[in-house]
Protein backbone atom coordinates (compact mmCIF):
# COMPACT_ATOMS: atom_id res chain seq x y z
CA UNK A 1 8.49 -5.84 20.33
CA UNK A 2 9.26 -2.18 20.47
CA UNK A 3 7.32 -0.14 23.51
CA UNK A 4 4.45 1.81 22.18
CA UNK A 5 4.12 5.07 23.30
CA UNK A 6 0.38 6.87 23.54
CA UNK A 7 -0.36 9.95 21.68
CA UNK A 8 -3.45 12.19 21.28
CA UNK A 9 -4.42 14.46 18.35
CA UNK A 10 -7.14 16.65 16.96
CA UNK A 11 -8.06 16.07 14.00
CA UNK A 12 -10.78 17.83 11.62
CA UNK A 13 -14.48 16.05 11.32
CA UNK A 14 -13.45 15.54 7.65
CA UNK A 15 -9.96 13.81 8.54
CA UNK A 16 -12.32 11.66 11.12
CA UNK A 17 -14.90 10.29 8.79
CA UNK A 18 -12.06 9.23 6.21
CA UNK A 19 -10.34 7.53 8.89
CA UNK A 20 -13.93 5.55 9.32
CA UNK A 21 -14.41 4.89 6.31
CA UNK A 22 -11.01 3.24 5.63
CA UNK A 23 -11.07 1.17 8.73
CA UNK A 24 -14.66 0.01 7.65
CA UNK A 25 -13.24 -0.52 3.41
CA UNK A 26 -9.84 -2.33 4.63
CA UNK A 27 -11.84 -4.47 7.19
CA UNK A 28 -9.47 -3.08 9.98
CA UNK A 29 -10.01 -3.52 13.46
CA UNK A 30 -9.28 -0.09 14.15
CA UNK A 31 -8.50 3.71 13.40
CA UNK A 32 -5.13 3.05 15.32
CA UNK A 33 -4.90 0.44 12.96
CA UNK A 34 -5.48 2.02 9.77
CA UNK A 35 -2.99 4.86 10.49
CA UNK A 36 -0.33 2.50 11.46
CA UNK A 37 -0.88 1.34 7.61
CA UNK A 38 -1.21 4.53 6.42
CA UNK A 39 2.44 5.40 7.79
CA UNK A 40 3.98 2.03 6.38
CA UNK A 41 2.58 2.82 2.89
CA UNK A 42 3.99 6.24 3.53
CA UNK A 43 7.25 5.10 4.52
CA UNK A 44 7.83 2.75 1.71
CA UNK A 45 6.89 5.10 -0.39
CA UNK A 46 9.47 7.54 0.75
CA UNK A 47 12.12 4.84 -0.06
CA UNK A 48 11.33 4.24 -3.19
CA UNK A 49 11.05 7.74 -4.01
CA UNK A 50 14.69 8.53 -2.03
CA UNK A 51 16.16 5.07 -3.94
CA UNK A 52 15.32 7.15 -7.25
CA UNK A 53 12.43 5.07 -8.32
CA UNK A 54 9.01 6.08 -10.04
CA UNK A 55 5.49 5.37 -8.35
CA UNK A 56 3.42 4.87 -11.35
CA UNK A 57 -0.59 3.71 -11.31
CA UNK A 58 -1.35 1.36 -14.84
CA UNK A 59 -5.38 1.50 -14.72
CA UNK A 60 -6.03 -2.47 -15.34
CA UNK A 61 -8.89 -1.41 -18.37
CA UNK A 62 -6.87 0.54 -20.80
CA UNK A 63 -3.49 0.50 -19.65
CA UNK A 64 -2.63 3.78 -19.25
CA UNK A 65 -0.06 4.93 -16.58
CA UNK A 66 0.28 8.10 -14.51
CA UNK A 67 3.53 8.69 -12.64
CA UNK A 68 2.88 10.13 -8.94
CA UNK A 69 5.13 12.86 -8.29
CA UNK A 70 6.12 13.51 -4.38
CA UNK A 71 6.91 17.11 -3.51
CA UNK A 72 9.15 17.82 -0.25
């Protein structure tokens, strides 16, 4: 396992209460938790986008896609 290393940072009330509320909707045990997923969905999104591959979202009802774009 690597070593974890301890950081602190401000973050806006706004930025807080999301945080909250995605720990509470993903059933996480906690904020450290949910931004540890946050960077992994990040991440591999990152790749995909460096590999030269599209993130599209297909809504389920009607089938229609939208292509996310990433901006550096």
């Amino acid at each position: 396992m690597t070593k974890a290393k301890k950081i602190n940072i401000t973050l806006s009330e706004k930025a807080v209460k999301e945080l909250e509320e995605l720990k509470k909707e993903l059933d996480l045990p906690s904020i450290a938790e949910v931004i540890r997923s946050s960077i992994s969905i990040n991440r591999f999104l990152q790749l995909e986008k460096e590999r030269g591959n599209d993130i599209v979202l297909r809504n389920r009802k009607t089938n229609g896609e939208k292509t996310i774009v990433f901006h550096k």
